[in-house]
Protein backbone atom coordinates (compact mmCIF):
# COMPACT_ATOMS: atom_id res chain seq x y z
CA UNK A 1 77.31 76.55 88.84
CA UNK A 2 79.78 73.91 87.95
CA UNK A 3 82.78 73.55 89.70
CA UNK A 4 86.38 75.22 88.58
CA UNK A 5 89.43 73.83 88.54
CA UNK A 6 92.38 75.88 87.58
CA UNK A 7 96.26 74.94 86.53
CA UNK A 8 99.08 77.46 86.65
CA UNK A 9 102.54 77.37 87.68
CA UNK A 10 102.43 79.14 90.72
CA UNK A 11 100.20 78.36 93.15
CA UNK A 12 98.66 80.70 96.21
CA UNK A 13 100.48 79.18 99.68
CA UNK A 14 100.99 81.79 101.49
CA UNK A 15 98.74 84.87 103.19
CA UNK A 16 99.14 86.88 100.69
CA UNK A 17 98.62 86.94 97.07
CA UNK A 18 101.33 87.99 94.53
CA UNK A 19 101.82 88.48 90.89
CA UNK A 20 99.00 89.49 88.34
CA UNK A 21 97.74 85.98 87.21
CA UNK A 22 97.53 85.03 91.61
CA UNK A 23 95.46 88.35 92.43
CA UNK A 24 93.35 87.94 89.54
CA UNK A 25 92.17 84.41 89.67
CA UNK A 26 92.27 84.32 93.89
CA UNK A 27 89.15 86.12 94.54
CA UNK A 28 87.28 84.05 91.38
CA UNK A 29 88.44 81.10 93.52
CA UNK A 30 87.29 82.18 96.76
CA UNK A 31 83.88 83.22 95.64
CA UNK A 32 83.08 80.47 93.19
CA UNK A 33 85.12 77.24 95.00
CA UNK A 34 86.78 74.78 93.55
CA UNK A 35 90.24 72.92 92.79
CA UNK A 36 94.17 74.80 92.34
CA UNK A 37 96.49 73.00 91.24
CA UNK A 38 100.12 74.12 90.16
CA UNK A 39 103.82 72.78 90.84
CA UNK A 40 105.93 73.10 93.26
CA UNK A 41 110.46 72.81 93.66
CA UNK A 42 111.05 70.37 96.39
CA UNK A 43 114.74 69.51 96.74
CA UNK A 44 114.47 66.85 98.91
CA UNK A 45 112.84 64.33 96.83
CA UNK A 46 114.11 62.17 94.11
CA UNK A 47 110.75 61.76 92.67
CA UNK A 48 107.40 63.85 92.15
CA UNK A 49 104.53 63.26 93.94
CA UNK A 50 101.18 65.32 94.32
CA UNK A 51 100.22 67.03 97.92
CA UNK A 52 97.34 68.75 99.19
CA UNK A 53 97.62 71.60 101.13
CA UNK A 54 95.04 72.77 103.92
CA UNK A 55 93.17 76.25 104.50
CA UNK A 56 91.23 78.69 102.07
CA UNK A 57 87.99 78.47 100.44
CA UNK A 58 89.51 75.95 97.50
CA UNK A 59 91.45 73.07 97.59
CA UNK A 60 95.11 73.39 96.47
CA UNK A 61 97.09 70.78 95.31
CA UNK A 62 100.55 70.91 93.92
CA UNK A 63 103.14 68.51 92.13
CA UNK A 64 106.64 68.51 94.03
CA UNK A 65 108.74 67.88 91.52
CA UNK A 66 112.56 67.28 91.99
CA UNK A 67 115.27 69.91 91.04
CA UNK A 68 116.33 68.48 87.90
CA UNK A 69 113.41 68.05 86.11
CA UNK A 70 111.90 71.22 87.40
CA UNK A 71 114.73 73.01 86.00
CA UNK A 72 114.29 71.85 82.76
CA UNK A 73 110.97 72.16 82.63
CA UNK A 74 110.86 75.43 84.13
CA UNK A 75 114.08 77.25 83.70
CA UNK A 76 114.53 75.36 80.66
CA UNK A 77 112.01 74.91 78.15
CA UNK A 78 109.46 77.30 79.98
CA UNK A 79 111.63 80.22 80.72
CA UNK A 80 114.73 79.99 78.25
CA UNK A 81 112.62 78.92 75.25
CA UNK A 82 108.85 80.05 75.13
CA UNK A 83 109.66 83.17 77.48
CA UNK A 84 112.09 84.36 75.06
CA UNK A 85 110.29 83.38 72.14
CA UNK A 86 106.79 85.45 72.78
CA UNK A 87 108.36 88.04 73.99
CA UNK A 88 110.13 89.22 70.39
CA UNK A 89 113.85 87.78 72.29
CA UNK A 90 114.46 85.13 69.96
CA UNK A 91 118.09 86.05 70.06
CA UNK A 92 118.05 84.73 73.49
CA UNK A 93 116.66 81.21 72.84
CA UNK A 94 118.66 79.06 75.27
CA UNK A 95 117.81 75.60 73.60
CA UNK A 96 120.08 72.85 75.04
CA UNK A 97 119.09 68.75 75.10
CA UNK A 98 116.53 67.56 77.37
CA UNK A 99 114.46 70.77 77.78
CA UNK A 100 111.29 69.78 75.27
CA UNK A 101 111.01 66.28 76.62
CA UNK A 102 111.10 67.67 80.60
CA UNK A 103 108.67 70.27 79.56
CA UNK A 104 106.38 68.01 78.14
CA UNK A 105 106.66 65.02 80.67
CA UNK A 106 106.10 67.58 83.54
CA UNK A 107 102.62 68.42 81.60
CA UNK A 108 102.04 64.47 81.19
CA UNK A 109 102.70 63.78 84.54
CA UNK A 110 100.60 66.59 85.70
CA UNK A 111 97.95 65.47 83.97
CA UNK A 112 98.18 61.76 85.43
CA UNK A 113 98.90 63.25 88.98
CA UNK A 114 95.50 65.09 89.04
CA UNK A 115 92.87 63.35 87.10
CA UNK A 116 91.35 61.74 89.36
CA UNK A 117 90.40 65.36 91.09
CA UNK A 118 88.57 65.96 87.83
CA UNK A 119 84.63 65.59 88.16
CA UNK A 120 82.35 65.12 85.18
CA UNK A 121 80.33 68.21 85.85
CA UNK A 122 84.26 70.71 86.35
CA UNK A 123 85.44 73.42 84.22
CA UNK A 124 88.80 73.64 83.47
CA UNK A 125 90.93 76.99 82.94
CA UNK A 126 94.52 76.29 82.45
CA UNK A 127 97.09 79.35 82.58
CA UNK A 128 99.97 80.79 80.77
CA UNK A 129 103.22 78.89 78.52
CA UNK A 130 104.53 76.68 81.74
CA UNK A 131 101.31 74.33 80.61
CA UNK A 132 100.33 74.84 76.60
CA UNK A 133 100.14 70.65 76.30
CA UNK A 134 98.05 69.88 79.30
CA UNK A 135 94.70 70.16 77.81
CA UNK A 136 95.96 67.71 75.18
CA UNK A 137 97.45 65.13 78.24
CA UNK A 138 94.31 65.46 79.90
CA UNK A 139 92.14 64.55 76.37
CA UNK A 140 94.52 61.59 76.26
CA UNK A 141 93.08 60.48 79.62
CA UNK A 142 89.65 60.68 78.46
CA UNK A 143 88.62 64.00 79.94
CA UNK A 144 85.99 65.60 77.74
CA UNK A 145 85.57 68.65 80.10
CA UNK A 146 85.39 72.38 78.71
CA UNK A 147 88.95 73.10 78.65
CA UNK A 148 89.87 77.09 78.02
CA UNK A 149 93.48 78.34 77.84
CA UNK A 150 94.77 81.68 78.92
CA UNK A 151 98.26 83.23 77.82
CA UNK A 152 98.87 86.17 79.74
CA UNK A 153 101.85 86.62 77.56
CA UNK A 154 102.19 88.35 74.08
CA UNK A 155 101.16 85.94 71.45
CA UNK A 156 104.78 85.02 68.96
CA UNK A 157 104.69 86.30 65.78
CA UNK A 158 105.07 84.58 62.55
CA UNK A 159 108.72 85.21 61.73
CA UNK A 160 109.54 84.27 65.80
CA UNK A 161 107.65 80.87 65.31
CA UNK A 162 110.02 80.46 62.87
CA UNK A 163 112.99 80.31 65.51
CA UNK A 164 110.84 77.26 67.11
CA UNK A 165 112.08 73.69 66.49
CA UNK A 166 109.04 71.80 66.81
CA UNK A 167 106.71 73.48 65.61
CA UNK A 168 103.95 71.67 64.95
CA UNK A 169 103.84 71.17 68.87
CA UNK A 170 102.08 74.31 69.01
CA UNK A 171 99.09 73.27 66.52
CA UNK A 172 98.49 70.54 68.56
CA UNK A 173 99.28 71.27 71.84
CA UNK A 174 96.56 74.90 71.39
CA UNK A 175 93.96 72.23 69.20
CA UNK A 176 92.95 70.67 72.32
CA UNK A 177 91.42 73.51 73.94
CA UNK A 178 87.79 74.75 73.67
CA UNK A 179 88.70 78.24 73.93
CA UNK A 180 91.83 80.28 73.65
CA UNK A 181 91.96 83.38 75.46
CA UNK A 182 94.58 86.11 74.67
CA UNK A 183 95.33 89.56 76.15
CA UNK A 184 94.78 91.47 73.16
CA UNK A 185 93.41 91.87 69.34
CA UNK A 186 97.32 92.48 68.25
CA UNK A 187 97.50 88.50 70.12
CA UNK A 188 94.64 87.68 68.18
CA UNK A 189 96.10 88.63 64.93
CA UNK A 190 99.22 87.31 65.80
CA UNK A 191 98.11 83.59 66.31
CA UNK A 192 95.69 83.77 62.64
CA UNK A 193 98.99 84.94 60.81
CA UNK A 194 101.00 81.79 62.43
CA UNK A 195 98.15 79.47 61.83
CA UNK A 196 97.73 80.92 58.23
CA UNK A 197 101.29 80.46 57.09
CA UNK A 198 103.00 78.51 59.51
CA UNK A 199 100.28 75.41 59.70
CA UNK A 200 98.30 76.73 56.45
CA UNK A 201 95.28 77.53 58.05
CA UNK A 202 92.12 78.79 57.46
CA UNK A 203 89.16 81.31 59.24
CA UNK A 204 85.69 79.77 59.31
CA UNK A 205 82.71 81.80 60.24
CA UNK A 206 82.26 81.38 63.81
CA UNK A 207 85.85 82.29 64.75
CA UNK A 208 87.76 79.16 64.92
CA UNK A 209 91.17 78.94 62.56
CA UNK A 210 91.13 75.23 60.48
CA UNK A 211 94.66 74.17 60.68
CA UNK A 212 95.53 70.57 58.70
CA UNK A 213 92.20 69.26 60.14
CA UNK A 214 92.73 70.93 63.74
CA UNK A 215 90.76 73.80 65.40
CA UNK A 216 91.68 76.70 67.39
CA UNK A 217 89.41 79.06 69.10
CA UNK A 218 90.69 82.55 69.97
CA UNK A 219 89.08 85.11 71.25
CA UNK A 220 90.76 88.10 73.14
CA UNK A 221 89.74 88.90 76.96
CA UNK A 222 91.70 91.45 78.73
CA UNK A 223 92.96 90.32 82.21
CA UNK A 224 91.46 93.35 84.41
CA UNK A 225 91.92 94.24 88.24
CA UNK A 226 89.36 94.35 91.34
CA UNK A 227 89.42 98.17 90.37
CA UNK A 228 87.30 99.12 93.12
CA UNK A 229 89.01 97.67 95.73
CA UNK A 230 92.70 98.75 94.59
CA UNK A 231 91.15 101.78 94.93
CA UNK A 232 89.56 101.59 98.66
CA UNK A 233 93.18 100.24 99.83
CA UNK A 234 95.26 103.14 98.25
CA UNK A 235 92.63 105.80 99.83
CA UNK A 236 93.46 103.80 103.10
CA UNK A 237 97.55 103.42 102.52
CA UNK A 238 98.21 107.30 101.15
CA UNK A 239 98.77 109.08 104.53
CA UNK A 240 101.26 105.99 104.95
CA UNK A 241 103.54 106.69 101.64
CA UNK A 242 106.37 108.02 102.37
CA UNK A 243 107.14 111.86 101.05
CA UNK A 244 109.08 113.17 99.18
CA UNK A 245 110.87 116.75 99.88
CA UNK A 246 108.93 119.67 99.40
CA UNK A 247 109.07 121.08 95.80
CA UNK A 248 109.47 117.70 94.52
CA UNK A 249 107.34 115.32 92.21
CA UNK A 250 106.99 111.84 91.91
CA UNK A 251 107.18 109.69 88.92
CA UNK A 252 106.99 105.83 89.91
CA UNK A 253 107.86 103.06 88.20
CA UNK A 254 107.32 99.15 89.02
CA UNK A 255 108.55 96.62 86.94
CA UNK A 256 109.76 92.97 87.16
CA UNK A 257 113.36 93.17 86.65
CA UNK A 258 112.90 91.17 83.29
CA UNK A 259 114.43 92.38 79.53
CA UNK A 260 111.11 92.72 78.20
CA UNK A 261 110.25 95.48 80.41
CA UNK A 262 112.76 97.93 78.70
CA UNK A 263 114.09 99.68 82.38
CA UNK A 264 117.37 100.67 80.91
CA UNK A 265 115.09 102.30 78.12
CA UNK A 266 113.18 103.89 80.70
CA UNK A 267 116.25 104.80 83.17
CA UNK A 268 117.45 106.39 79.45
CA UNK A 269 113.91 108.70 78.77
CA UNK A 270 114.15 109.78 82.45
CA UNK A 271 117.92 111.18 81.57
CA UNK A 272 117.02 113.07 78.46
CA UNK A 273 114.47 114.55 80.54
CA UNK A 274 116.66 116.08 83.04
CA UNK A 275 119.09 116.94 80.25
CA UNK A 276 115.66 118.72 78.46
CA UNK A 277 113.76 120.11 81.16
CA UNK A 278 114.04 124.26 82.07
CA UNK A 279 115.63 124.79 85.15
CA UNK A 280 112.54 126.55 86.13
CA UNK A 281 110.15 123.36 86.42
CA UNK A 282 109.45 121.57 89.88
CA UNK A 283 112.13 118.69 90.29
CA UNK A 284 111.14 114.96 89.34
CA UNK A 285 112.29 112.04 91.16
CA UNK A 286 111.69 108.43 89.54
CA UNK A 287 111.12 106.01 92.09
CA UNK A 288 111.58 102.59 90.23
CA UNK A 289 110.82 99.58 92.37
CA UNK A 290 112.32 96.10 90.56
CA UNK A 291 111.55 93.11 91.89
CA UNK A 292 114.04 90.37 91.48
CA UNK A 293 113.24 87.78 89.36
CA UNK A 294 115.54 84.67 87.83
CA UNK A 295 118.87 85.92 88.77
CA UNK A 296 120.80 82.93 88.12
CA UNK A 297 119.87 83.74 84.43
CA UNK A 298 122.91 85.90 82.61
CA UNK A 299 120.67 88.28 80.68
CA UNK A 300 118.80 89.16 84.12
CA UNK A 301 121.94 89.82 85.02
CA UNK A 302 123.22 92.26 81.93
CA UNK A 303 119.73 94.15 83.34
CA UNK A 304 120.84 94.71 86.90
CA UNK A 305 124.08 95.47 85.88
CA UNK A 306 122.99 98.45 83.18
CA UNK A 307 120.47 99.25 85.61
CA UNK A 308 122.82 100.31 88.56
CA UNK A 309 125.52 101.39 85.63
CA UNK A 310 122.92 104.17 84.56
CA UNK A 311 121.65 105.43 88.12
CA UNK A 312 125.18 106.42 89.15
CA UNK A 313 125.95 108.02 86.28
CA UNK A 314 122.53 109.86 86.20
CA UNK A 315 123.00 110.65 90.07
CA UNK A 316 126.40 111.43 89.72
CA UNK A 317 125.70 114.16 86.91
CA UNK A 318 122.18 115.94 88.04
CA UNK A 319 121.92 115.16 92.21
CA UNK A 320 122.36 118.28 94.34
CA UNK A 321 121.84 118.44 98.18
CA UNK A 322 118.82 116.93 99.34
CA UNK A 323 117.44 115.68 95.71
CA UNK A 324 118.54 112.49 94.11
CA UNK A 325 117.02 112.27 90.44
CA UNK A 326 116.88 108.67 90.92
CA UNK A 327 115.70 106.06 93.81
CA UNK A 328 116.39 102.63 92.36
CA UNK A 329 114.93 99.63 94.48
CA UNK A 330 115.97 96.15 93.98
CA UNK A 331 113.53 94.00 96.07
CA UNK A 332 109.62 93.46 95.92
CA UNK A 333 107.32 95.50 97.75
CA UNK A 334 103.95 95.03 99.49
CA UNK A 335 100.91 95.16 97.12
CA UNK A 336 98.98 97.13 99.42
CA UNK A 337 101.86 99.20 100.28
CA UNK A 338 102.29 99.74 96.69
CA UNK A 339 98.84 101.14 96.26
CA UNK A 340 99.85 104.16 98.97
CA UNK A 341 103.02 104.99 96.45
CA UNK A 342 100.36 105.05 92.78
CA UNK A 343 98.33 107.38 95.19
CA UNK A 344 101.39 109.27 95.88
CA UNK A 345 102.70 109.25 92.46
CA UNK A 346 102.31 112.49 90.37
CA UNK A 347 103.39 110.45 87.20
CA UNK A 348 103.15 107.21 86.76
CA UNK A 349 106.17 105.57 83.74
CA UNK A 350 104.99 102.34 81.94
CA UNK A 351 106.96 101.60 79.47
CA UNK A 352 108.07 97.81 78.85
CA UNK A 353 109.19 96.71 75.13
CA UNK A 354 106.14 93.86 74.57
CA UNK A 355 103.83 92.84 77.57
CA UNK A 356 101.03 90.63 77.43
CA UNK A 357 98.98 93.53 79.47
CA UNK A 358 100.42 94.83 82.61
CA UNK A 359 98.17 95.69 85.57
CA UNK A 360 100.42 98.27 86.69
CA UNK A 361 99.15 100.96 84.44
CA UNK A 362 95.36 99.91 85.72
CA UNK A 363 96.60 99.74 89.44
CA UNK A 364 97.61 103.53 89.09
CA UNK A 365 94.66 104.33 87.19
CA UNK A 366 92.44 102.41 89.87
CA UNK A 367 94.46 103.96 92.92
CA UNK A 368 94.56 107.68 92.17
CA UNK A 369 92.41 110.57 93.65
CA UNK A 370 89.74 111.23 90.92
CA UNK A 371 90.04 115.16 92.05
CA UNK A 372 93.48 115.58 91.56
CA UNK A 373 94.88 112.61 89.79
CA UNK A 374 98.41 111.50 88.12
CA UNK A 375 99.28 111.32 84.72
CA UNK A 376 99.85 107.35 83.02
CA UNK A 377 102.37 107.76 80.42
CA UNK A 378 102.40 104.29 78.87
CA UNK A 379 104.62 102.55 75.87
CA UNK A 380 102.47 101.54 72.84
CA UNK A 381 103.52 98.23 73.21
CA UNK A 382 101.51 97.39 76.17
CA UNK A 383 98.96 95.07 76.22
CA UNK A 384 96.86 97.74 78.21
CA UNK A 385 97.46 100.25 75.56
CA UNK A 386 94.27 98.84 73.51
CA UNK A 387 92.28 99.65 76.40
CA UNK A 388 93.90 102.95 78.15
CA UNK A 389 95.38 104.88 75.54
CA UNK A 390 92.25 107.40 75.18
CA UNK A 391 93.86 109.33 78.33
CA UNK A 392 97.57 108.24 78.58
CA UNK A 393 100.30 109.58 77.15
CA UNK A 394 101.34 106.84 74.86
CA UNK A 395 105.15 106.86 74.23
CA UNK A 396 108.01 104.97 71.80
CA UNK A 397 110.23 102.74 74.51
CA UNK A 398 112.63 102.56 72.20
CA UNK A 399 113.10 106.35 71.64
CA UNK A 400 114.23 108.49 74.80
CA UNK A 401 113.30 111.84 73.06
CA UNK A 402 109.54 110.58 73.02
CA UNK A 403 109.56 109.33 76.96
CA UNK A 404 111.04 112.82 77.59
CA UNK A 405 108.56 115.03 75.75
CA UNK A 406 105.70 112.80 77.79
CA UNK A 407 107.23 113.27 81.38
CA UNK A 408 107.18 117.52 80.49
CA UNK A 409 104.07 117.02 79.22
CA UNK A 410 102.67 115.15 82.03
CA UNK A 411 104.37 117.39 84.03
CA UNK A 412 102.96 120.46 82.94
CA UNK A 413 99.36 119.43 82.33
CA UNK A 414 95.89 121.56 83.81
CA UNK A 415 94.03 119.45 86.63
CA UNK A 416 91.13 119.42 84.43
CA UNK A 417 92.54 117.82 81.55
CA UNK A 418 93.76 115.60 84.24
CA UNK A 419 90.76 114.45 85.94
CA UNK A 420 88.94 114.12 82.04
CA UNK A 421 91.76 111.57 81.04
CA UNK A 422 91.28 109.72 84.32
CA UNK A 423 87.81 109.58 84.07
CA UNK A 424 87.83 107.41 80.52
CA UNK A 425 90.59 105.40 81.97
CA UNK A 426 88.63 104.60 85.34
CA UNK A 427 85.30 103.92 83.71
CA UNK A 428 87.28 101.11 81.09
CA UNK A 429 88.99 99.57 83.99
CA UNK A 430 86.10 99.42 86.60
CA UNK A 431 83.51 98.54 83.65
CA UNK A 432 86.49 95.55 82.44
CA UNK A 433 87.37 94.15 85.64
CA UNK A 434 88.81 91.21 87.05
CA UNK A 435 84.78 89.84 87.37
CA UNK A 436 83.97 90.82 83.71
CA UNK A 437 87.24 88.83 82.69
CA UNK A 438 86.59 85.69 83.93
CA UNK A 439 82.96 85.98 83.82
CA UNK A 440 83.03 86.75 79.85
CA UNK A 441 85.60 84.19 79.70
CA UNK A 442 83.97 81.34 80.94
CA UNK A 443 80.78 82.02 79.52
CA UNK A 444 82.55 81.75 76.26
CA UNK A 445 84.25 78.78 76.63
CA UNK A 446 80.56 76.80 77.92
CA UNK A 447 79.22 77.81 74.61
CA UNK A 448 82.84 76.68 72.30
CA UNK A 449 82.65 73.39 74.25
CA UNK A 450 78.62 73.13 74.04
CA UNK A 451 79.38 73.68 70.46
CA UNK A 452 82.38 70.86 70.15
CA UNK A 453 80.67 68.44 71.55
CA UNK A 454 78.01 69.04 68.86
CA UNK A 455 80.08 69.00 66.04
CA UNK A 456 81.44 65.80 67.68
CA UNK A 457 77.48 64.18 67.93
CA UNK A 458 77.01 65.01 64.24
CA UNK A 459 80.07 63.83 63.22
CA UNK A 460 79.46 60.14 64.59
CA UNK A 461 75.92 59.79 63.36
CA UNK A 462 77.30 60.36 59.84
């Protein structure tokens, strides 16, 4: 088995692992070996430099970079430019002088930084928008290793690709990759409508898209979870969830505190629910955890702000002694803690605007009690809706009255209707797990590079 190296943003320090992309590619790491690398804020430097850093099964390395260019790389570029952009918010585009050329001398430096950990025999996987040119700094070093990309974000569409200065970046930036993996077939269709219009493109038989003399290879592979395990540690963290007053329910919701999740939409479904329901029917508390993320940013802020605006006013109008419609927390929570509250959960309310997937929705499905489970109600624009949405309820965001008519009808439902929706949703996640991801993923990107390299041979004895 050849050895892995991996590149994404963040990198695993610390005990424990956090975020979707960190869980999911940890264990691969552990069990297979190999090389992380990602970057790294240091503000006492004037200059970047590469360290190593001790302890684990893999070797981690990360580029310090100074505050500056990090900020332009990453708040810039990364996250006020190509955030924005794939996730349908081109109104938000935050383009100002500087940002391109940071993002794509952090990538070239990168590159430089950590060839020489490269070994003839390594795969590489390189994750998500903070690194789109890598593979292409890397080619320029002479590295003829597979290469395979993964966005774990939605895919732009044509019409947002518009919004993007440099286009052409994108052609050649994604060109240099063996394989391009993508959350979803909507992601998949997505990127052959930009190549077809945008770069004039063209599908040839074995899947890659001809763009101006340029290849692209992608293939969907849906990020999945360790389902088996999620659902060992909620079994063990249940008795520790806290409870809720008797006669009550509990609907949970945990989000990033990010636009594209749609919480204010949510917070909004939640209200027309109360204003719906009978005043016969059990009480429902949402419990919406939202983790801080990017606060310095002004439309993270607009979010916290409507966020708290709505809870009072929903509080305010339909609390009554010892029942508060609404438990709002800003702060992140324990994963394994977390697993105790799914368990808990009656109802669980995923609904962002556009997500590249979002474990959530499998992390209830994976930690509930098969004989009495709760009820996913999840927004059709979830990546995880091409997967789960045989036994969801599958809701409009955008449209309150639909989250409403879900949460009574989730509400309401038999336990055997229950438990036969759970069961197709726990078979797809435990069958499509985290293994069956990155196994199926780099098995296909051996065969696109086997293939490359020869198309390449034939190409130079002609």
């Amino acid at each position: 088995m050849s050895r892995l190296v991996v590149y994404s943003n963040r990198l695993p320090l610390g005990q424990t692992a956090s975020g979707g992309l960190v869980v999911a590619l940890q264990k691969t790491m552990e069990s297979q070996g190999g090389v992380w690398i990602g970057t790294k804020l240091d503000e006492s430097i004037s200059d970047h430099f590469l360290k190593e850093y001790d302890g684990g099964k893999f070797d981690r390395h990360a580029l310090h970079l100074q505050p500056s260019e990090y900020n332009d790389y990453y708040l810039g570029y990364a996250n006020s430019v190509l955030w924005p952009l794939f996730h349908g918010r081109t109104d938000l585009l935050d383009v100002a002088h500087g940002q391109l050329a940071a993002y794509a001398s952090v990538n070239q430096k990168l590159a430089e930084a950590t060839r020489h950990l490269i070994t003839d025999d390594d795969t590489i996987w390189i994750h998500d928008y903070h690194f789109i040119p890598l593979a292409s700094e890397l080619r320029k070093l002479g590295v003829q290793n597979p290469i395979g990309f993964f966005l774990h974000t939605p895919f732009p569409t044509t019409s947002d690709v518009h919004a993007l200065t440099h286009k052409r970046n994108l052609l050649d930036w994604l060109s240099a990759y063996d394989l391009v993996g993508l959350q979803t077939q909507r992601d998949v269709s997505a990127m052959i409508e930009v190549c077809r219009t945008v770069f004039g493109g063209q599908m040839l038989s074995d899947g890659r898209i001809r763009c101006q003399g340029r290849d692209i290879w992608p293939a969907s592979f849906p990020i999945g979870i360790e389902a088996e395990n999620f659902r060992r540690t909620a079994e063990a963290q249940k008795p520790l969830a806290p409870q809720i007053a008797s006669g009550q329910r509990l609907l949970i919701g945990v989000d990033r505190l990010d636009y594209s999740k749609g919480l204010p939409h949510k917070f909004r479904g939640f209200q027309r629910y109360l204003e719906d329901r009978a005043s016969s029917d059990s009480p429902l508390t949402l419990l919406q955890i939202a983790s801080p993320t990017r606060e310095d940013v002004e439309a993270y802020q607009e979010v916290r702000r409507e966020l708290e605006q709505i809870t009072g006013q929903v509080n305010g109008r339909f609390a009554e002694l010892g029942y508060i419609p609404i438990q709002y927390i800003h702060r992140s929570v324990p994963r394994d803690y977390l697993a105790g509250l799914y368990r808990r959960a009656d109802i669980a309310l995923v609904t962002p605007l556009i997500d590249g997937m979002n474990l959530v929705a499998k992390e209830y499905i994976a930690a509930q009690d098969p004989a009495d489970p709760g009820v996913l109600i999840l927004s059709e624009a979830a990546g995880a809706a091409e997967q789960l949405k045989v036994g969801a309820l599958m809701v409009n965001p955008f449209d309150p009255g639909s989250v409403s008519e879900a949460i009574q009808s989730a509400a309401s439902m038999s336990r055997e209707e229950r438990i036969e929706r759970h069961q197709s949703q726990w078979n797809e996640i435990a069958r499509h797990d985290v293994h069956w991801w990155t196994g199926t993923f780099l098995n296909s990107l051996k065969r696109n590079a086997a293939q490359r390299i020869e198309h390449d041979s034939i190409l130079r004895l002609a």
